[in-house]
C-alpha atoms as a PDB file:
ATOM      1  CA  UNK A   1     171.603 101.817 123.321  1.00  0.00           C
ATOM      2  CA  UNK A   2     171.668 101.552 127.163  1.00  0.00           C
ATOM      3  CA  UNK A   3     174.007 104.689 128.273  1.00  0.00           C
ATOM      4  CA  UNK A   4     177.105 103.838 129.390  1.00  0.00           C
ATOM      5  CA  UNK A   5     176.994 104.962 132.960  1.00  0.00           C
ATOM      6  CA  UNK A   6     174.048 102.481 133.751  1.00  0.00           C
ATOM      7  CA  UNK A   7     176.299  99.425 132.173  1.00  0.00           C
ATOM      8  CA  UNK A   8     178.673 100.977 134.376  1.00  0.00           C
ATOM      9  CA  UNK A   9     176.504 101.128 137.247  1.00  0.00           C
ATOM     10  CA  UNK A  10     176.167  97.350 137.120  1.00  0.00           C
ATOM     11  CA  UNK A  11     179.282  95.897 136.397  1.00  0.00           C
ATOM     12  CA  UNK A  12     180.533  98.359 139.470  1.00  0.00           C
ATOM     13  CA  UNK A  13     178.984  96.532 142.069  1.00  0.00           C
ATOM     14  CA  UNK A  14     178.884  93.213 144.038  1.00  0.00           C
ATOM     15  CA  UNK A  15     176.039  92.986 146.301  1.00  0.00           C
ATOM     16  CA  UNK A  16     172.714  93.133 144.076  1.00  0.00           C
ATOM     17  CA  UNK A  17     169.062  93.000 145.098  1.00  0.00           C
ATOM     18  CA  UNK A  18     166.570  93.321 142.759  1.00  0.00           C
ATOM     19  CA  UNK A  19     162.816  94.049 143.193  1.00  0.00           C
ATOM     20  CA  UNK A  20     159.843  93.424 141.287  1.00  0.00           C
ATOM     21  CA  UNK A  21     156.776  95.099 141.725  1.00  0.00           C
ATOM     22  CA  UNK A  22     154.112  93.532 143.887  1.00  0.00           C
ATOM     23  CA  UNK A  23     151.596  91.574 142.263  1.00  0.00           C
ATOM     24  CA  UNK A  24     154.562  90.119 139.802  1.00  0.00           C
ATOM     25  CA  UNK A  25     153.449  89.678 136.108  1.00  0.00           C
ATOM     26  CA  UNK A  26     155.441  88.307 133.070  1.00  0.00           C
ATOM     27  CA  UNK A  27     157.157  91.464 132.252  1.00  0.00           C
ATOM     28  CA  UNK A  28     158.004  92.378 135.766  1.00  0.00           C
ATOM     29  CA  UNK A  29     159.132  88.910 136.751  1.00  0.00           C
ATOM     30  CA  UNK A  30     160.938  87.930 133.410  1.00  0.00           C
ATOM     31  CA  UNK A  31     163.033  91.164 133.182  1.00  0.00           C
ATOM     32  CA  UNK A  32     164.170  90.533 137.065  1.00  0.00           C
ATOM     33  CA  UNK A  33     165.218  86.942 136.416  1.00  0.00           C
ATOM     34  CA  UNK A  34     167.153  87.882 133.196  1.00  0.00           C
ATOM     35  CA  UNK A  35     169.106  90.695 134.978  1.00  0.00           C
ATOM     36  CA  UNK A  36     169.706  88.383 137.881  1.00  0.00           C
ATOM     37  CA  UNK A  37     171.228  85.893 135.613  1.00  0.00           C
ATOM     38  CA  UNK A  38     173.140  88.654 133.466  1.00  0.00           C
ATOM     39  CA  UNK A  39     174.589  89.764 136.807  1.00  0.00           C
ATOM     40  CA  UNK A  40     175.283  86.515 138.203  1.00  0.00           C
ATOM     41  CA  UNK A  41     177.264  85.491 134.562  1.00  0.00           C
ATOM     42  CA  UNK A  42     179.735  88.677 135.343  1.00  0.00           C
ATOM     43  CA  UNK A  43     180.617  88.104 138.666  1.00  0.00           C
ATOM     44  CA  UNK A  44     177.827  89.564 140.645  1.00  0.00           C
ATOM     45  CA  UNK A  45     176.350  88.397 143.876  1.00  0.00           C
ATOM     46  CA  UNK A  46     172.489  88.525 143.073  1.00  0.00           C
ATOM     47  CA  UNK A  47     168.914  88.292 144.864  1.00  0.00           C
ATOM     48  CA  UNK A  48     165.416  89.193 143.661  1.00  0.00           C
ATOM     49  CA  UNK A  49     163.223  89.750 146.767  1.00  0.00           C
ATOM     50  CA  UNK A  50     159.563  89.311 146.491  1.00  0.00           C
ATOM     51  CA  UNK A  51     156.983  88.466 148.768  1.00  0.00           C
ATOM     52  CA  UNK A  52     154.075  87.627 146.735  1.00  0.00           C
ATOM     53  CA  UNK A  53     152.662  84.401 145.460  1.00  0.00           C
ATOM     54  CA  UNK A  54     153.993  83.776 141.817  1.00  0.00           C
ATOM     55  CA  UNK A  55     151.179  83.377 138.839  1.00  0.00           C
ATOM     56  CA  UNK A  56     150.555  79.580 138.116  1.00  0.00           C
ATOM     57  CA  UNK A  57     151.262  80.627 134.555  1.00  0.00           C
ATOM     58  CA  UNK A  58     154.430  81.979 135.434  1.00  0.00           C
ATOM     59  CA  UNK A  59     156.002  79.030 138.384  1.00  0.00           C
ATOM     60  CA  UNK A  60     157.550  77.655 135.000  1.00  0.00           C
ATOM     61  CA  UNK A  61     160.246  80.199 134.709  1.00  0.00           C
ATOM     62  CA  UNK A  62     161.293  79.351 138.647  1.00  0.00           C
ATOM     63  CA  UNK A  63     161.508  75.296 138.341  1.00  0.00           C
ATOM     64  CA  UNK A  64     164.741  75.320 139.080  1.00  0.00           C
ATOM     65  CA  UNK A  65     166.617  76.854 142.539  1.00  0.00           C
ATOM     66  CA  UNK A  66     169.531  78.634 141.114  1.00  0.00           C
ATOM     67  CA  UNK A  67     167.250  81.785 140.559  1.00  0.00           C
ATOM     68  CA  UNK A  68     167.739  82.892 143.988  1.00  0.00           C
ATOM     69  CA  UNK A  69     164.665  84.456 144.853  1.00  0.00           C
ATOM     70  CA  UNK A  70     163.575  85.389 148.519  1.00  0.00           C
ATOM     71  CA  UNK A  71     161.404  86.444 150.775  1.00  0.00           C
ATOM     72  CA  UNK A  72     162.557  89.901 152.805  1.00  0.00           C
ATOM     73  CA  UNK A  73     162.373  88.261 156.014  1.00  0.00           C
ATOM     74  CA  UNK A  74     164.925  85.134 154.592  1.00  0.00           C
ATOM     75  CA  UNK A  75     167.203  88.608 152.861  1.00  0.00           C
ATOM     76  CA  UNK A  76     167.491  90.146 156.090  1.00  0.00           C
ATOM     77  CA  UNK A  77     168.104  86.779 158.112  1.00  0.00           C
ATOM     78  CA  UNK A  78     171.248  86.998 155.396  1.00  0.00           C
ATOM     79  CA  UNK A  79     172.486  90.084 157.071  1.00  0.00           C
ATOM     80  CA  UNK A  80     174.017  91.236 153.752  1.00  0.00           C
ATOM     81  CA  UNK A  81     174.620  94.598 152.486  1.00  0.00           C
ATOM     82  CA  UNK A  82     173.470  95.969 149.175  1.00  0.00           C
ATOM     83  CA  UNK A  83     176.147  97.994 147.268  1.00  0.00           C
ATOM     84  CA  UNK A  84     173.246  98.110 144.902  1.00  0.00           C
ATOM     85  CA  UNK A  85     169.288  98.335 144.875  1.00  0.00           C
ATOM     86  CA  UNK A  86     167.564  97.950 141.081  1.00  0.00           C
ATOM     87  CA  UNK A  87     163.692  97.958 140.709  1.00  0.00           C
ATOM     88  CA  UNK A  88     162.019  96.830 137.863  1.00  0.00           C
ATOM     89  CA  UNK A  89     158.423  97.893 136.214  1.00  0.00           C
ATOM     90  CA  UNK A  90     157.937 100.157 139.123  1.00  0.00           C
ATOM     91  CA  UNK A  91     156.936 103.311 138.470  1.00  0.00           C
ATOM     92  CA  UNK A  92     156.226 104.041 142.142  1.00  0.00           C
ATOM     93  CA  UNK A  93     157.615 102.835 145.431  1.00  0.00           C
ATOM     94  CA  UNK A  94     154.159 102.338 146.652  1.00  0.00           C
ATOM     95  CA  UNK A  95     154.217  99.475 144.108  1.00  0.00           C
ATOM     96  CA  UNK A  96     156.958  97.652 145.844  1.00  0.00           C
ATOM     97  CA  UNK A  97     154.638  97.295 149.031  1.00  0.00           C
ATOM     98  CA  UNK A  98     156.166  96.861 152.435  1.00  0.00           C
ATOM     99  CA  UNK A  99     159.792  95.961 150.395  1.00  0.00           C
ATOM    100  CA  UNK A 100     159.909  99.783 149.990  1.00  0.00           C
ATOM    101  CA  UNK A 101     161.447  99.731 153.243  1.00  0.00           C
ATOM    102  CA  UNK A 102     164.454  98.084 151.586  1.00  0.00           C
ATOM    103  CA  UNK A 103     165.661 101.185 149.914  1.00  0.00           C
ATOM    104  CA  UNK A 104     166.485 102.262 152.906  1.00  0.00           C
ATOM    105  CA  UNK A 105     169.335  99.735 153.271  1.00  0.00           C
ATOM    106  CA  UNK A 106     170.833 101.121 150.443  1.00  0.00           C
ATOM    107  CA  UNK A 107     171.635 104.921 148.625  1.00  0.00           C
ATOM    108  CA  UNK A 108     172.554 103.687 145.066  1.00  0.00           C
ATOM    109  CA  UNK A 109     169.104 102.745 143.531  1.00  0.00           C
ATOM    110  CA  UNK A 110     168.927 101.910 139.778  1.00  0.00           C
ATOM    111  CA  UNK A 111     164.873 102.613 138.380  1.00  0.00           C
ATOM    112  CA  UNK A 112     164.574 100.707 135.243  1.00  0.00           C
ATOM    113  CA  UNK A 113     161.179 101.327 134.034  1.00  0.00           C
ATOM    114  CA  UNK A 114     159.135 101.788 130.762  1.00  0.00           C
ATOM    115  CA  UNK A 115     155.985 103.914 132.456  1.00  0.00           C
ATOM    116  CA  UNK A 116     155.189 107.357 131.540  1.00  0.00           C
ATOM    117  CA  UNK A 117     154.505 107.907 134.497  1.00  0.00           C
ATOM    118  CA  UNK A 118     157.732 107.204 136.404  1.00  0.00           C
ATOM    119  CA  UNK A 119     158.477 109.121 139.154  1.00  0.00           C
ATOM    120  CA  UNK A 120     162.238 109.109 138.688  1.00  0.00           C
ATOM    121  CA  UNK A 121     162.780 107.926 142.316  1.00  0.00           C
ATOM    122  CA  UNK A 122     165.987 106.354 142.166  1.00  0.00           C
ATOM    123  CA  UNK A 123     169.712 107.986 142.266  1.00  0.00           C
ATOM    124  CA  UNK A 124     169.832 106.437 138.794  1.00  0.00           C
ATOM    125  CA  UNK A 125     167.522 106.399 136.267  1.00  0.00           C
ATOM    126  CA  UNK A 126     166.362 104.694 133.445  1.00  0.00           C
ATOM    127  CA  UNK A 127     162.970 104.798 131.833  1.00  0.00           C
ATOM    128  CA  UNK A 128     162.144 104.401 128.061  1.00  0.00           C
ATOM    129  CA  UNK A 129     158.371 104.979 127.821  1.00  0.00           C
ATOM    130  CA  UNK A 130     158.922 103.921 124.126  1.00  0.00           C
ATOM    131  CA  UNK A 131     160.173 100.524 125.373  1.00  0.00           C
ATOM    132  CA  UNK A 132     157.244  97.764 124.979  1.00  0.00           C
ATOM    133  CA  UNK A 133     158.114  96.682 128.147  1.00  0.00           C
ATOM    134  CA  UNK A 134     161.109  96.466 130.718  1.00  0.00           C
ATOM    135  CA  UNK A 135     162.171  93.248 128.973  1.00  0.00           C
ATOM    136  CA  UNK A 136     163.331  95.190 125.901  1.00  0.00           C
ATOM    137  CA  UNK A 137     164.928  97.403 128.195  1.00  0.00           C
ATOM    138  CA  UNK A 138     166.981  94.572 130.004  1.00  0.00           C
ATOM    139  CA  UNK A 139     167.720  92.781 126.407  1.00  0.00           C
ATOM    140  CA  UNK A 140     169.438  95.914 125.689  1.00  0.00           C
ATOM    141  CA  UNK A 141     171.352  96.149 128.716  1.00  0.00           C
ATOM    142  CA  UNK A 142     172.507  92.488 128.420  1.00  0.00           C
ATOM    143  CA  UNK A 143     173.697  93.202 125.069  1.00  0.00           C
ATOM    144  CA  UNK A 144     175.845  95.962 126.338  1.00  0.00           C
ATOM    145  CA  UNK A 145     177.447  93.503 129.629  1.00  0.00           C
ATOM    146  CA  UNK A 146     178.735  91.352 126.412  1.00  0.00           C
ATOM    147  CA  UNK A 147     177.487  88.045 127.708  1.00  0.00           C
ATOM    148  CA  UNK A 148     176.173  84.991 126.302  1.00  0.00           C
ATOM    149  CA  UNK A 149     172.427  85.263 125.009  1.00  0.00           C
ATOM    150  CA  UNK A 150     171.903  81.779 127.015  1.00  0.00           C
ATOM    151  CA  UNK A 151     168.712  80.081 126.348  1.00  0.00           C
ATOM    152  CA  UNK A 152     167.454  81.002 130.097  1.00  0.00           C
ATOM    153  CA  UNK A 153     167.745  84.182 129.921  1.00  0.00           C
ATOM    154  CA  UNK A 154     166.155  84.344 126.602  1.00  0.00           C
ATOM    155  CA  UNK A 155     163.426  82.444 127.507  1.00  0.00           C
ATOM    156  CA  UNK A 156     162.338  85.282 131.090  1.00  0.00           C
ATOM    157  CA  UNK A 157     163.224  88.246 128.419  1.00  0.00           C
ATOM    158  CA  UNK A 158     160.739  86.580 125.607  1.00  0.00           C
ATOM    159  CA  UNK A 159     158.106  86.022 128.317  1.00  0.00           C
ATOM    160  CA  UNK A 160     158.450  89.972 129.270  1.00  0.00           C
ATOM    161  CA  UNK A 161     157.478  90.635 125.766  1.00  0.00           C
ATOM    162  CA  UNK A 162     154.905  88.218 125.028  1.00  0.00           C
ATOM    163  CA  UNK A 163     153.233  89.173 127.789  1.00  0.00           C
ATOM    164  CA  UNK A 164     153.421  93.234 128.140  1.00  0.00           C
ATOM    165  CA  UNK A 165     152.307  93.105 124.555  1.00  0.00           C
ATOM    166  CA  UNK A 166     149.781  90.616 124.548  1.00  0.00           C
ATOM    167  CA  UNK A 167     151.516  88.039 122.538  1.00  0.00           C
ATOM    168  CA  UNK A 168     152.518  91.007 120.178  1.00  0.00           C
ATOM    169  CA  UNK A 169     149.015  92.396 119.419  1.00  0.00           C
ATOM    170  CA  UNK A 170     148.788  95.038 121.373  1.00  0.00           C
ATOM    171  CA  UNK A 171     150.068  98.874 119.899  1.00  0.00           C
ATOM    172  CA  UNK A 172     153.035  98.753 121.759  1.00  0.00           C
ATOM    173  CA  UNK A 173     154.468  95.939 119.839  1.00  0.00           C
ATOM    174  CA  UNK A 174     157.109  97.672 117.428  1.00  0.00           C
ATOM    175  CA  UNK A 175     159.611  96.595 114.842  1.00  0.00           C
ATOM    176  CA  UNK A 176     162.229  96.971 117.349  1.00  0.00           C
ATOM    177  CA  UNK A 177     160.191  94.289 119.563  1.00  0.00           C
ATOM    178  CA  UNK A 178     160.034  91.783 117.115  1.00  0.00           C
ATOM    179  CA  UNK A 179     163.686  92.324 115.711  1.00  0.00           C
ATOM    180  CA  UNK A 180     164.400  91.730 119.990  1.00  0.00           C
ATOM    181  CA  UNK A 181     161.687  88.681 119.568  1.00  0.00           C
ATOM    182  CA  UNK A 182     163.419  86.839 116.460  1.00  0.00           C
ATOM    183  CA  UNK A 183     166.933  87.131 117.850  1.00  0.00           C
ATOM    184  CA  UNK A 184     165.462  85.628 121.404  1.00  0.00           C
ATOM    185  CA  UNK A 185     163.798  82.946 118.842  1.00  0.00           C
ATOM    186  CA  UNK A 186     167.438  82.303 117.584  1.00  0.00           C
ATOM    187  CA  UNK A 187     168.912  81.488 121.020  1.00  0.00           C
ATOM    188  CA  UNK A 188     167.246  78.335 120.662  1.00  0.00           C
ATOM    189  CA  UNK A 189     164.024  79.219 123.271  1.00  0.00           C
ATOM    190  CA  UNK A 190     161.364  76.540 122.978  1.00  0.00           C
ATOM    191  CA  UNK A 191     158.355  78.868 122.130  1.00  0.00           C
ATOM    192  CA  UNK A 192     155.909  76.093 122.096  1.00  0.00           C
ATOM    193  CA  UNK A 193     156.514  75.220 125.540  1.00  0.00           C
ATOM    194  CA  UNK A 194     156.429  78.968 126.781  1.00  0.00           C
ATOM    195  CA  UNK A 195     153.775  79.810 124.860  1.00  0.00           C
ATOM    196  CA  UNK A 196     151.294  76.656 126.492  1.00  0.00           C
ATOM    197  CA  UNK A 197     152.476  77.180 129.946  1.00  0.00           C
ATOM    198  CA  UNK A 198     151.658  81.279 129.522  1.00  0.00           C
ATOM    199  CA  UNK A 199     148.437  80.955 128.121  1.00  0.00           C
ATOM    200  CA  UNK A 200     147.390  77.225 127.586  1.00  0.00           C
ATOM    201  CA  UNK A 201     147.784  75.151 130.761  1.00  0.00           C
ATOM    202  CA  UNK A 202     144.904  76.839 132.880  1.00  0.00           C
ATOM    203  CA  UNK A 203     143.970  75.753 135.865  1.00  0.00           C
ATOM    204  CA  UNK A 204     140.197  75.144 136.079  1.00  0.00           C
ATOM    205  CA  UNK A 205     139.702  77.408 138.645  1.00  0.00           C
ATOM    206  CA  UNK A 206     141.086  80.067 136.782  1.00  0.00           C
ATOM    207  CA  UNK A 207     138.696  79.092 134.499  1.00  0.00           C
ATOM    208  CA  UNK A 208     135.839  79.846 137.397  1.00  0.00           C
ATOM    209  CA  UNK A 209     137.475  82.858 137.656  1.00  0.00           C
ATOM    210  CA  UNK A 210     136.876  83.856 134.558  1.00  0.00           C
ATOM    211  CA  UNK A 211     133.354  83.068 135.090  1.00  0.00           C
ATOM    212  CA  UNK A 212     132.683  84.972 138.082  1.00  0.00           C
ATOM    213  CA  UNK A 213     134.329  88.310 136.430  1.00  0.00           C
ATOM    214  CA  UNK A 214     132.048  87.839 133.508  1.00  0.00           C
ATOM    215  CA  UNK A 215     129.050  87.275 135.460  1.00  0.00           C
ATOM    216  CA  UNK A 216     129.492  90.775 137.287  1.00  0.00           C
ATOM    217  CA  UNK A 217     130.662  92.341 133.892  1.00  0.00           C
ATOM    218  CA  UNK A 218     128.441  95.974 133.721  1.00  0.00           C
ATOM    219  CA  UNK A 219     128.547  98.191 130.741  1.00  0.00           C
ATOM    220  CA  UNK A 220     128.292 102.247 131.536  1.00  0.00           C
ATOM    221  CA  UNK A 221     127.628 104.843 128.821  1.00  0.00           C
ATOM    222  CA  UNK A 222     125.890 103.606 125.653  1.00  0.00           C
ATOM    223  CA  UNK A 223     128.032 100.497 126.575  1.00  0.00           C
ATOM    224  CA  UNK A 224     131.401 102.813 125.642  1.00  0.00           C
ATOM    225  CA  UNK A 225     132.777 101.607 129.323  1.00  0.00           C
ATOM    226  CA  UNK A 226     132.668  97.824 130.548  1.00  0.00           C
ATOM    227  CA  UNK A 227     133.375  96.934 133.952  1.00  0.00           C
ATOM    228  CA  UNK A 228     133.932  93.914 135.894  1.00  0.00           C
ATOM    229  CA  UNK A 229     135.230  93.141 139.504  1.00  0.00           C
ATOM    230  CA  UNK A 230     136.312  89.866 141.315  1.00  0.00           C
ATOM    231  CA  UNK A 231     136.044  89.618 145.168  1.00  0.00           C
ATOM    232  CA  UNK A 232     138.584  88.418 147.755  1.00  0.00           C
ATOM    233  CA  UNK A 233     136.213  85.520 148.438  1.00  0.00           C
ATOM    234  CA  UNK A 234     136.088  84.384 144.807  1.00  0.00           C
ATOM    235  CA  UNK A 235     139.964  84.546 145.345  1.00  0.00           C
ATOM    236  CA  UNK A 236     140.143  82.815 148.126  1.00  0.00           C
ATOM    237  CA  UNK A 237     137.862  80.037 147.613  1.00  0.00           C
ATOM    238  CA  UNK A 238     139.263  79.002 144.268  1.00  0.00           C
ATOM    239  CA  UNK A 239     143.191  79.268 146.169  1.00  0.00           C
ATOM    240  CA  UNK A 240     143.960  82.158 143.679  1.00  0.00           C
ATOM    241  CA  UNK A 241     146.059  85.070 143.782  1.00  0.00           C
ATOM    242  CA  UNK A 242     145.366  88.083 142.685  1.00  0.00           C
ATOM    243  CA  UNK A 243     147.918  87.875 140.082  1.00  0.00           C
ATOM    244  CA  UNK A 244     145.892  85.098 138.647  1.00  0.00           C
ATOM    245  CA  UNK A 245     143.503  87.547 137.147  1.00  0.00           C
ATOM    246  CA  UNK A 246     145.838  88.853 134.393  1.00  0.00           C
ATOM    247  CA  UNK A 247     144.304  88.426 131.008  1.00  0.00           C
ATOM    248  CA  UNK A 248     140.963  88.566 132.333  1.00  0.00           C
ATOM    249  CA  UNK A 249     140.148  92.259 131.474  1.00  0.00           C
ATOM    250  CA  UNK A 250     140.810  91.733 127.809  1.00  0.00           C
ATOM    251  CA  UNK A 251     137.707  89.821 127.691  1.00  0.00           C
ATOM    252  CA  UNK A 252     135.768  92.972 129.210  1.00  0.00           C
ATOM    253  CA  UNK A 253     138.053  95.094 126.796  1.00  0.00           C
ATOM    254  CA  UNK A 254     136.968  93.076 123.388  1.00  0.00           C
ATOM    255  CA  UNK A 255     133.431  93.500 123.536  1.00  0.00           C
ATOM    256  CA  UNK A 256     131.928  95.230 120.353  1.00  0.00           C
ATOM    257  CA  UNK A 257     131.361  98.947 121.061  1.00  0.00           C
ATOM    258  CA  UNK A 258     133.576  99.199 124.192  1.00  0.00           C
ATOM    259  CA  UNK A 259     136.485 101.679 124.542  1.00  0.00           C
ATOM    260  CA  UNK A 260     137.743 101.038 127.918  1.00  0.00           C
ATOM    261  CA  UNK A 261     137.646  98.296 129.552  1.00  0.00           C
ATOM    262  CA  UNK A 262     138.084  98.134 133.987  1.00  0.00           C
ATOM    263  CA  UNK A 263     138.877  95.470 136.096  1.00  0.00           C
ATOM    264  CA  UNK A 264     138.652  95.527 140.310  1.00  0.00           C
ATOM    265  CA  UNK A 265     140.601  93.532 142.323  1.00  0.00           C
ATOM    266  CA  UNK A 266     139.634  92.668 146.240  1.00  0.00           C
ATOM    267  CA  UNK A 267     143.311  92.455 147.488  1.00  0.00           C
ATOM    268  CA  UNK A 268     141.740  92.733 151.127  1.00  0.00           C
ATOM    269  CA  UNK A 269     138.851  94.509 152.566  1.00  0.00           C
ATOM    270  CA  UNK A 270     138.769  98.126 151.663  1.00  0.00           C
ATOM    271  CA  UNK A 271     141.725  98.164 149.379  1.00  0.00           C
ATOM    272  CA  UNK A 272     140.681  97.641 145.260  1.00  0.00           C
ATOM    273  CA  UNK A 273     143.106  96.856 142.751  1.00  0.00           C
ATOM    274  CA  UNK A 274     142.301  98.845 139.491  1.00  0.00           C
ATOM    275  CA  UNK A 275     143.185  97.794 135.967  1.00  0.00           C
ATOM    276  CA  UNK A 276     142.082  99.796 132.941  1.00  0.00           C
ATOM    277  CA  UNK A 277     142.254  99.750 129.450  1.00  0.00           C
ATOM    278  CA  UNK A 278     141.797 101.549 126.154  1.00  0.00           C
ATOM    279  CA  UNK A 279     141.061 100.168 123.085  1.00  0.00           C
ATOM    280  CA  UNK A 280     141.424 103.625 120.782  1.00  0.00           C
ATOM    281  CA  UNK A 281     142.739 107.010 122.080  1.00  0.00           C
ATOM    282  CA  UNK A 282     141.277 107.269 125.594  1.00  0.00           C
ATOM    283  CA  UNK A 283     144.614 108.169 127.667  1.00  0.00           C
ATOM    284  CA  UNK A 284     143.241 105.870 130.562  1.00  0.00           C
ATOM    285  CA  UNK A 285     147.249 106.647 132.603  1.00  0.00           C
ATOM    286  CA  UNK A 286     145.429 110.233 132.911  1.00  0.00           C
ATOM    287  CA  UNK A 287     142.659 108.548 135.026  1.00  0.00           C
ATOM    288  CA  UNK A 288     144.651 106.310 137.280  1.00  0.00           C
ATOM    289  CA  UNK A 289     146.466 109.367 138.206  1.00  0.00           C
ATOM    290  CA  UNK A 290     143.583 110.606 139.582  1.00  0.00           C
ATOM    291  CA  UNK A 291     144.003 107.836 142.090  1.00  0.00           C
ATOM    292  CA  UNK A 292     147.630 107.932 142.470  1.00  0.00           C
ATOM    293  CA  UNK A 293     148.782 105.527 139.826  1.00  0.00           C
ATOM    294  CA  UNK A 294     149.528 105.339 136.829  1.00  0.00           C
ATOM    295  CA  UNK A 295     151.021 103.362 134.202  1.00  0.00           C
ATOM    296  CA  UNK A 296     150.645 103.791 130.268  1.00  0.00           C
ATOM    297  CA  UNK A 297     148.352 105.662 127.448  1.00  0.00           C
ATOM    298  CA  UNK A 298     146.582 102.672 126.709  1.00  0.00           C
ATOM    299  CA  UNK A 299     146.756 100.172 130.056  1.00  0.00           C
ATOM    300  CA  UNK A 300     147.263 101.444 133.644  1.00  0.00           C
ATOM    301  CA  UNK A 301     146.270 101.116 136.802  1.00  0.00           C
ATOM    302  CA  UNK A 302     145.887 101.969 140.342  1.00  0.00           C
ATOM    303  CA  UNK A 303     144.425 100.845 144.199  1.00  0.00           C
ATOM    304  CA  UNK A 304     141.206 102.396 145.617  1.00  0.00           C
ATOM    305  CA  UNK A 305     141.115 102.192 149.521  1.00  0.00           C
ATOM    306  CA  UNK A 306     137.517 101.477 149.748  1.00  0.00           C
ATOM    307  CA  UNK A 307     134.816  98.929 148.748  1.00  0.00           C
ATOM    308  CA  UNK A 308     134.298  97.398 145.662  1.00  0.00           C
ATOM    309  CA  UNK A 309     130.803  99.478 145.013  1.00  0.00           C
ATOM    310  CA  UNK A 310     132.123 102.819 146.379  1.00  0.00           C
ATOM    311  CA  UNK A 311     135.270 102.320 144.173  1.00  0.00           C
ATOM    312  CA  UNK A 312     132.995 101.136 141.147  1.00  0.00           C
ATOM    313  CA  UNK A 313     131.037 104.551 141.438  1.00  0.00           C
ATOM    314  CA  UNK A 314     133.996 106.723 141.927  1.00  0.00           C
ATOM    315  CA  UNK A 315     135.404 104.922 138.620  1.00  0.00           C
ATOM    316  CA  UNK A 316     132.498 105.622 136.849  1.00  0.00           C
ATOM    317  CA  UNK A 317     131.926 109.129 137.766  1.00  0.00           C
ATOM    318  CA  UNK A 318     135.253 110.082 136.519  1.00  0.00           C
ATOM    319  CA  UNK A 319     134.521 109.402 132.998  1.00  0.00           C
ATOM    320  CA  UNK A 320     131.366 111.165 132.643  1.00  0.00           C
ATOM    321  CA  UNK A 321     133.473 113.971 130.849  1.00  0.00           C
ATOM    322  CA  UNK A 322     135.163 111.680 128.650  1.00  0.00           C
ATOM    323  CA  UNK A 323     131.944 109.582 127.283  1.00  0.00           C
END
């Protein structure tokens, strides 16, 4: 159960701003938009801020306008007050970006996170590194706020587990998650739907994407390490995101004989955006820390300031004592 003092937490305040981290994926994103709405059906006066682009996959769950998300610079044209601050899947405040400077508006901060490595920077916090993902985390909470499991808000909390857990294959996926899964099933969520517009409806220059990674994909160690990396320019010219590169390290991942699996990012020149995985027992969170991130056992991640090759080598060199 969520302790009381959080629930307390929330129904105690008015003013609400939530923030996902930057980059948003489905977990981050869904978990923000089912707390907004949770808070919002008890009275609340709710905002997500976020200033980056939103996955294609993902522009489904924000069709509508009564989600109220913002930019920072339309929140503080608002000139409102926060009585309360909560961030969501960040186990950092360098992974709120520039919005970091928000806290500041604000001393009561909620951290509701599921990463090990958390860094407990809020006045309140909550992180369950057994939770698949913050979605479980924020089913829980709505459960305790006693409000209607409404089909919206089923439908963001079942797209924070589908896709933290890789539609439920990956080992984070627990009993509890699919007990949380069937009772999001019986709010009457239309799984087909979600399901095609998560992982079926690509745009064909995701699709080129995909291409490009694979055509720089290297293999390191007997072939124990893949790696792959995606430029801003291959970004840029197919009118992508970075964001729109989620999934696309699995492919590196599921290669016969590979145990981890790393994907760079050009965000902008000189700054790399790191994801790694593991496939077995490789704690890969231990090696992101080594960079200043972080993140879990088996997927985490982290930014390199410096350029793609340099942060390809550096990557590499730090697992010569593991392989």
């Amino acid at each position: 159960m969520i302790s009381k003092d959080i629930v307390n937490i929330l129904r105690g305040r008015k003013h609400v701003i939530i923030l996902p981290h930057i980059l948003p994926d489905g977990d981050t994103l869904g978990s923000s938009l089912a707390l907004a709405n949770a808070l919002r059906d008890i009275g609340n006066d709710t905002l997500i801020i976020l200033d980056d682009d939103i996955p294609s996959n993902l522009k489904f769950l924000i069709d509508n306008d009564n989600n109220n998300i913002m930019s920072t610079k339309s929140f503080l044209n608002l000139d409102m007050k926060p009585d309360l601050i909560v961030t969501i899947d960040t186990s950092d405040v360098d992974r709120l970006g520039d919005r970091y400077k928000l806290l500041g508006l604000c001393e009561e901060i909620l951290n509701i996170d599921h990463h090990i490595t958390n860094r407990n920077y809020g006045k309140y916090n909550y992180v369950d590194a057994e939770a698949s993902s913050c979605g479980e985390i924020i089913y829980e909470i709505t459960k305790c706020l006693d409000i209607e499991l409404s089909k919206d808000i089923s439908t963001y909390l079942y797209v924070a587990l589908s896709t933290d857990t890789g539609s439920f294959k990956y080992s984070n996926t627990s009993p509890k998650t699919l007990r949380i899964a069937a009772n999001l099933l019986e709010a009457g969520i239309d799984t087909n739907y979600i399901i095609t517009e998560l992982y079926q409806n690509r745009p064909i220059n995701k699709i080129k994407l995909l291409s490009d990674a694979l055509n720089n994909l290297e293999r390191f160690y007997d072939g124990r390490l893949s790696l792959m990396y995606i430029s801003l320019q291959v970004f840029e010219s197919n009118n992508l995101s970075p964001g729109d590169a989620d999934g696309i390290i699995e492919y590196a991942r599921d290669i016969e004989g590979v145990e981890v699996a790393v994907l760079l990012k050009e965000l902008s020149p000189n700054e790399i955006k790191v994801g790694f995985r593991s496939k077995y027992d490789i704690d890969v969170s231990a090696i992101a820390e080594e960079f200043n991130g972080g993140g879990h056992k088996k997927a985490s991640g982290c930014t390199i300031f410096d350029t793609i090759e340099n942060a390809k080598k550096l990557i590499v060199e730090k697992f010569k004592n593991i392989f």
